[in-house]
C-alpha atoms as a PDB file:
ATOM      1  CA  UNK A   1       0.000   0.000   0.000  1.00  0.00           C
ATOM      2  CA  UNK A   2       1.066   3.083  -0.538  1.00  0.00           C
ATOM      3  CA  UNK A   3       0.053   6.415   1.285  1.00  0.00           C
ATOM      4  CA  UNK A   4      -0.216   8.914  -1.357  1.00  0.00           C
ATOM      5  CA  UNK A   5      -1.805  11.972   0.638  1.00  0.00           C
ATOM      6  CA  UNK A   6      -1.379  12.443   4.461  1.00  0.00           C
ATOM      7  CA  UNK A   7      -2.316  16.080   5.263  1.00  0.00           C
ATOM      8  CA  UNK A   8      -3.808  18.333   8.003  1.00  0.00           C
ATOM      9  CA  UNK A   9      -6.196  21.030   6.051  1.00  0.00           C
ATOM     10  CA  UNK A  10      -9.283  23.514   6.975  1.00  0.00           C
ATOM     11  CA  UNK A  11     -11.956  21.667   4.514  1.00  0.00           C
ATOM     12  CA  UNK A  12     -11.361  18.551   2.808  1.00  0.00           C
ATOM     13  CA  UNK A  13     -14.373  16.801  -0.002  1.00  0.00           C
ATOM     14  CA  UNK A  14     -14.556  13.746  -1.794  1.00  0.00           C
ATOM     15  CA  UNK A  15     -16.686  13.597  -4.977  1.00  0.00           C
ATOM     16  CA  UNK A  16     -17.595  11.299  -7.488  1.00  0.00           C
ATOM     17  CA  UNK A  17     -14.505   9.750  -9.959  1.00  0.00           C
ATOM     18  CA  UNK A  18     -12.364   9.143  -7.052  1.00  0.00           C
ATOM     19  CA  UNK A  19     -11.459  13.061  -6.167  1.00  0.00           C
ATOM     20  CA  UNK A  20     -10.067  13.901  -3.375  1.00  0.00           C
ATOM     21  CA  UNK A  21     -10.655  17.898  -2.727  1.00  0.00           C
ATOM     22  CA  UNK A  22      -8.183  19.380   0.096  1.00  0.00           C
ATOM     23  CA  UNK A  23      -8.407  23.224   1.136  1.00  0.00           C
ATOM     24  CA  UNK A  24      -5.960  25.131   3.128  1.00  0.00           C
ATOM     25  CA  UNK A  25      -3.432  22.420   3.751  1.00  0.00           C
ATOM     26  CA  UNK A  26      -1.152  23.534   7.112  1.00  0.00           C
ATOM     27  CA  UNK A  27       1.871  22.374   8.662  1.00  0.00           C
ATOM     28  CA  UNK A  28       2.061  24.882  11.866  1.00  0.00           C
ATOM     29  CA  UNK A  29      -0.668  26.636  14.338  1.00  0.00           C
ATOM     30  CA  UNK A  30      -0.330  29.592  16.001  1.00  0.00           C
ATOM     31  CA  UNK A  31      -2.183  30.451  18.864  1.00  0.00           C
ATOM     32  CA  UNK A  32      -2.547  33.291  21.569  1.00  0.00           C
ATOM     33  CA  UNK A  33      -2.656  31.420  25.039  1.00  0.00           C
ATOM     34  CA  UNK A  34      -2.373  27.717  26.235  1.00  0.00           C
ATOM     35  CA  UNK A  35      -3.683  25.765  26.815  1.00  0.00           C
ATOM     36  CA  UNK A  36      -6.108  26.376  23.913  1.00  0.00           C
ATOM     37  CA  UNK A  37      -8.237  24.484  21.413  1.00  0.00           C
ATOM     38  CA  UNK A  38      -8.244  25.032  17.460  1.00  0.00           C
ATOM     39  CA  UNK A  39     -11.882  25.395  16.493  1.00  0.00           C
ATOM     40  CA  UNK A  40     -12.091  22.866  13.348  1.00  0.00           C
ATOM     41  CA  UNK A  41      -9.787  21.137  11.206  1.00  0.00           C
ATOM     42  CA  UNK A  42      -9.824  17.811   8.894  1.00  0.00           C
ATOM     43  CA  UNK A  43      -7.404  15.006   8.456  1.00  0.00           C
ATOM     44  CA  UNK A  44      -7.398  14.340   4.591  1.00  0.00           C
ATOM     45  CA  UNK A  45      -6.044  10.961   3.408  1.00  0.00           C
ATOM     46  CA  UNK A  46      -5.443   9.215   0.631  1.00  0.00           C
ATOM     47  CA  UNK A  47      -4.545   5.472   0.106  1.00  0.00           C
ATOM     48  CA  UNK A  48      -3.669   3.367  -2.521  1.00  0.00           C
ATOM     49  CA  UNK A  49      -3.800  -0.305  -1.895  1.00  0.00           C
ATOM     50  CA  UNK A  50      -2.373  -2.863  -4.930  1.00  0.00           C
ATOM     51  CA  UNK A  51      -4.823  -6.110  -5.932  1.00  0.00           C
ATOM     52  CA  UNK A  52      -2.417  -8.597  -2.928  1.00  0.00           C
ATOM     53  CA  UNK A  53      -4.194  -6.252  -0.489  1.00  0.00           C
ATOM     54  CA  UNK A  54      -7.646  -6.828  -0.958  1.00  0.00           C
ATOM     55  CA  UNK A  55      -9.686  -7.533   1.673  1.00  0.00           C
ATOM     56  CA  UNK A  56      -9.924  -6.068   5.264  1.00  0.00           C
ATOM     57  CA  UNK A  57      -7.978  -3.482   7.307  1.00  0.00           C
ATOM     58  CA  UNK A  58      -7.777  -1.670  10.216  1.00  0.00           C
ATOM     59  CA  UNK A  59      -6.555   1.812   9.727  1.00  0.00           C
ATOM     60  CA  UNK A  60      -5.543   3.829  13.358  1.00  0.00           C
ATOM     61  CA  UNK A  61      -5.010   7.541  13.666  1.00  0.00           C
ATOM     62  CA  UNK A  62      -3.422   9.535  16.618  1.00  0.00           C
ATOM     63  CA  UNK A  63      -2.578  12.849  17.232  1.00  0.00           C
ATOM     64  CA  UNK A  64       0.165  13.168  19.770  1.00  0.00           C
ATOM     65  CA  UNK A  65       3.058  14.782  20.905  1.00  0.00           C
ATOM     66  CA  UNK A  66       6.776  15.118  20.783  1.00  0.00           C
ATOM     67  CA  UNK A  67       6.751  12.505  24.038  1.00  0.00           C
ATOM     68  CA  UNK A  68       3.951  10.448  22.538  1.00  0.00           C
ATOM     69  CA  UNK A  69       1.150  11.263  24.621  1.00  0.00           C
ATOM     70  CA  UNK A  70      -2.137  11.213  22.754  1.00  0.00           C
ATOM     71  CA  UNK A  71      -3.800  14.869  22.940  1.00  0.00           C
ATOM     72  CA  UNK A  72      -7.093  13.290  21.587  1.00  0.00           C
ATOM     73  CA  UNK A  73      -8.167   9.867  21.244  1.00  0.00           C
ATOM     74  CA  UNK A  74      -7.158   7.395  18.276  1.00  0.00           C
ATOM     75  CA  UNK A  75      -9.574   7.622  15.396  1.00  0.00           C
ATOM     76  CA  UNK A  76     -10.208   3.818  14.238  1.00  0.00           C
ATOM     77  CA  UNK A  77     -11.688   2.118  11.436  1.00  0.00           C
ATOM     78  CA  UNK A  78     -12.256  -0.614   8.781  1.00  0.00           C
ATOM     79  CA  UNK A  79     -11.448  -0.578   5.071  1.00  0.00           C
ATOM     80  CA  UNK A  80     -12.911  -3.559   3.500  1.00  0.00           C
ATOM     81  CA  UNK A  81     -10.424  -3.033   0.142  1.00  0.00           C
ATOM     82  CA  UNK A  82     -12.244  -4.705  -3.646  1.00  0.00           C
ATOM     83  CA  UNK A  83     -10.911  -4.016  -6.612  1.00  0.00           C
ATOM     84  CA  UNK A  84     -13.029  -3.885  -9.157  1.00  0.00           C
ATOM     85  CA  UNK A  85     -11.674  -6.042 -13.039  1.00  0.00           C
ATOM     86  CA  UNK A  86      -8.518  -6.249 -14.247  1.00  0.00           C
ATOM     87  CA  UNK A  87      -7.388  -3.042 -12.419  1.00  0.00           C
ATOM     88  CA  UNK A  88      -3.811  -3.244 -10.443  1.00  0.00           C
ATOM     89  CA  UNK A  89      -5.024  -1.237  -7.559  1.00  0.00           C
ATOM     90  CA  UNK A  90      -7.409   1.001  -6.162  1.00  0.00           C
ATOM     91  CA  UNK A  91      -7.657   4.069  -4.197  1.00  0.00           C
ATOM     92  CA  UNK A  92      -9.360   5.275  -1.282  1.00  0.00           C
ATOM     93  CA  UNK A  93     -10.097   8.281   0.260  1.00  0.00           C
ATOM     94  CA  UNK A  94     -10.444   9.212   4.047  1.00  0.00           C
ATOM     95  CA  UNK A  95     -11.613  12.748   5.185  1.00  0.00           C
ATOM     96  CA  UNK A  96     -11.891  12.901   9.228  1.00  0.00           C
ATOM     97  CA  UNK A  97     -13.097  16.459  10.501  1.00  0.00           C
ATOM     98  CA  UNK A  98     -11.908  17.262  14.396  1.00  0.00           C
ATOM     99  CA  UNK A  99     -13.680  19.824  16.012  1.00  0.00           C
ATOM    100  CA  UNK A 100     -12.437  21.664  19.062  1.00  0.00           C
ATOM    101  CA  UNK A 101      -9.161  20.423  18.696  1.00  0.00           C
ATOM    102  CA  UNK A 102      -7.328  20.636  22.591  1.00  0.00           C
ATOM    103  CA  UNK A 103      -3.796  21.466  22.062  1.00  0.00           C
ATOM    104  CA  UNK A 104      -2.243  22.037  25.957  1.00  0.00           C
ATOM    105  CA  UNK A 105       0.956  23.806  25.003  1.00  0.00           C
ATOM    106  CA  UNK A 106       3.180  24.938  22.406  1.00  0.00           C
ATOM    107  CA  UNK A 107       5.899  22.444  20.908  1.00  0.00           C
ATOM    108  CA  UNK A 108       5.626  19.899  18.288  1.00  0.00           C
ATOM    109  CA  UNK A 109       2.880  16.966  17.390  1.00  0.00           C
ATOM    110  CA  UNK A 110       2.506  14.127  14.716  1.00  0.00           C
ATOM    111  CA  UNK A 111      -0.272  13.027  13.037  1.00  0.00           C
ATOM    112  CA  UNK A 112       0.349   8.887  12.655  1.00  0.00           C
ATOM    113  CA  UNK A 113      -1.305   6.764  10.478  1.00  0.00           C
ATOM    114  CA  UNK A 114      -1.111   2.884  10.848  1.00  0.00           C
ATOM    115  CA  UNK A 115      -3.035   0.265   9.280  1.00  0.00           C
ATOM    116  CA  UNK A 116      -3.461  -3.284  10.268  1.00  0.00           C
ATOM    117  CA  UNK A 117      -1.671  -2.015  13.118  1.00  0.00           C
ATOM    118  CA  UNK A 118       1.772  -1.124  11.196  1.00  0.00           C
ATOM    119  CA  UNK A 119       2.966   2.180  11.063  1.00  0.00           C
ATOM    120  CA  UNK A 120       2.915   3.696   7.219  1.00  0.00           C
ATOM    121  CA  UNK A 121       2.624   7.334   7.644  1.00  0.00           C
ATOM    122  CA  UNK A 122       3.519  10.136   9.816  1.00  0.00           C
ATOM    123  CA  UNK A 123       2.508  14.207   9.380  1.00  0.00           C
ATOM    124  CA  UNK A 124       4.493  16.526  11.793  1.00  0.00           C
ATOM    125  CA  UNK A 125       2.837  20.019  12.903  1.00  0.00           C
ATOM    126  CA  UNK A 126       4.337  22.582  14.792  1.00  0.00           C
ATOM    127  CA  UNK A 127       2.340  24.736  17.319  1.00  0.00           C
ATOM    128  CA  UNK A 128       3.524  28.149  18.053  1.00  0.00           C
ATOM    129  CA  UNK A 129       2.230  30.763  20.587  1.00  0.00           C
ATOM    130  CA  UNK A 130       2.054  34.077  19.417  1.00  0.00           C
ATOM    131  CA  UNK A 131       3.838  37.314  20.314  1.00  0.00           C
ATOM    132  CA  UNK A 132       1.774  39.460  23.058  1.00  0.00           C
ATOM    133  CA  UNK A 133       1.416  41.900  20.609  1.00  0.00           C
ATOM    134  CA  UNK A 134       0.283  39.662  17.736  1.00  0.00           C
ATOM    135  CA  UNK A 135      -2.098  38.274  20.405  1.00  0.00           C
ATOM    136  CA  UNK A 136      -4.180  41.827  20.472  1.00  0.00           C
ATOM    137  CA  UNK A 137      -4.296  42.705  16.944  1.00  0.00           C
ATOM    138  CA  UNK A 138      -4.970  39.105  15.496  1.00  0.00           C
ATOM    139  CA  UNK A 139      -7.988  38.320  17.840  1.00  0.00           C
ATOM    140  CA  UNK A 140      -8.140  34.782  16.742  1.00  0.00           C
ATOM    141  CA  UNK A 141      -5.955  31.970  16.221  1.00  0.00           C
ATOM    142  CA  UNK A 142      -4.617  31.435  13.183  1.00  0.00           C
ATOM    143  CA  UNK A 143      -3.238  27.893  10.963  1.00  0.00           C
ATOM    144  CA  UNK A 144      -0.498  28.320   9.116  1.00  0.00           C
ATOM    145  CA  UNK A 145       2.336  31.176   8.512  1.00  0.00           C
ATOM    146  CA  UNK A 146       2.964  33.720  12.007  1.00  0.00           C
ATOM    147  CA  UNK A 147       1.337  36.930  10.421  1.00  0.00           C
ATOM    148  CA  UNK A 148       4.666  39.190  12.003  1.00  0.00           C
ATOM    149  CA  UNK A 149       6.911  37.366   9.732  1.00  0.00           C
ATOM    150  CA  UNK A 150       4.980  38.292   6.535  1.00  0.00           C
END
């Protein structure tokens, strides 16, 4: 199998044909005060599994930190994999939304992906306070680039 998209985004669609539709991909989150809870994100994901993998899988997600403590519980689920003819493989889309994300300080996190209880994937993402005065002129939190450095 093969893990072709692993990514941390505001919106994320699938539609008919097999698209997958991400929307403000992020690597980094910047926030005013701690501990502190990002209001709504989505885990996009997508998977390509070859004909020897049909059948069933357990796919695992956790978010955690740089110790590996889990900051929200594992998202689990089962992939029953078919492919269709005489195709060679087939992909498949995940999209998880997370709302209210708790994040308790600053430092860094990894998403990690593991199916059938093996890991395949991992997506680091940063998580930076922001300067006191960044904190009164922003007036939310923001993903992505620290506005002061633009």
């Amino acid at each position: 199998m093969n893990v072709e998209i692993l990514s941390i985004c505001d919106a994320a669609t699938t539609s008919p044909g097999g698209k997958l539709n991400v929307l403000g991909a992020f690597d980094a989150l910047h926030m005013s005060r701690f501990p502190s809870a990002h209001p709504q994100c989505t885990i996009a994901m997508r998977i390509r599994f070859s004909r020897m993998e049909e059948g069933h899988h357990k796919v695992a997600l956790s978010f955690v930190d740089a110790d590996g403590k889990r900051i929200m519980p594992d998202v689990q689920g089962d992939l029953n994999v078919r492919i269709a003819g005489d195709e060679p493989s087939i992909v498949t889309n995940l999209v998880i939304n997370i709302h209210q994300l708790k994040i308790p300080q600053p430092g860094y996190y990894s998403i990690d992906l593991a199916i059938d209880s093996r890991h395949e994937s991992s997506l680091p993402i940063v998580v930076r306070e922001l300067p006191a005065s960044n904190n009164q002129s922003q007036g939310e939190d923001q993903p992505g680039d620290n506005p002061s450095s633009t």
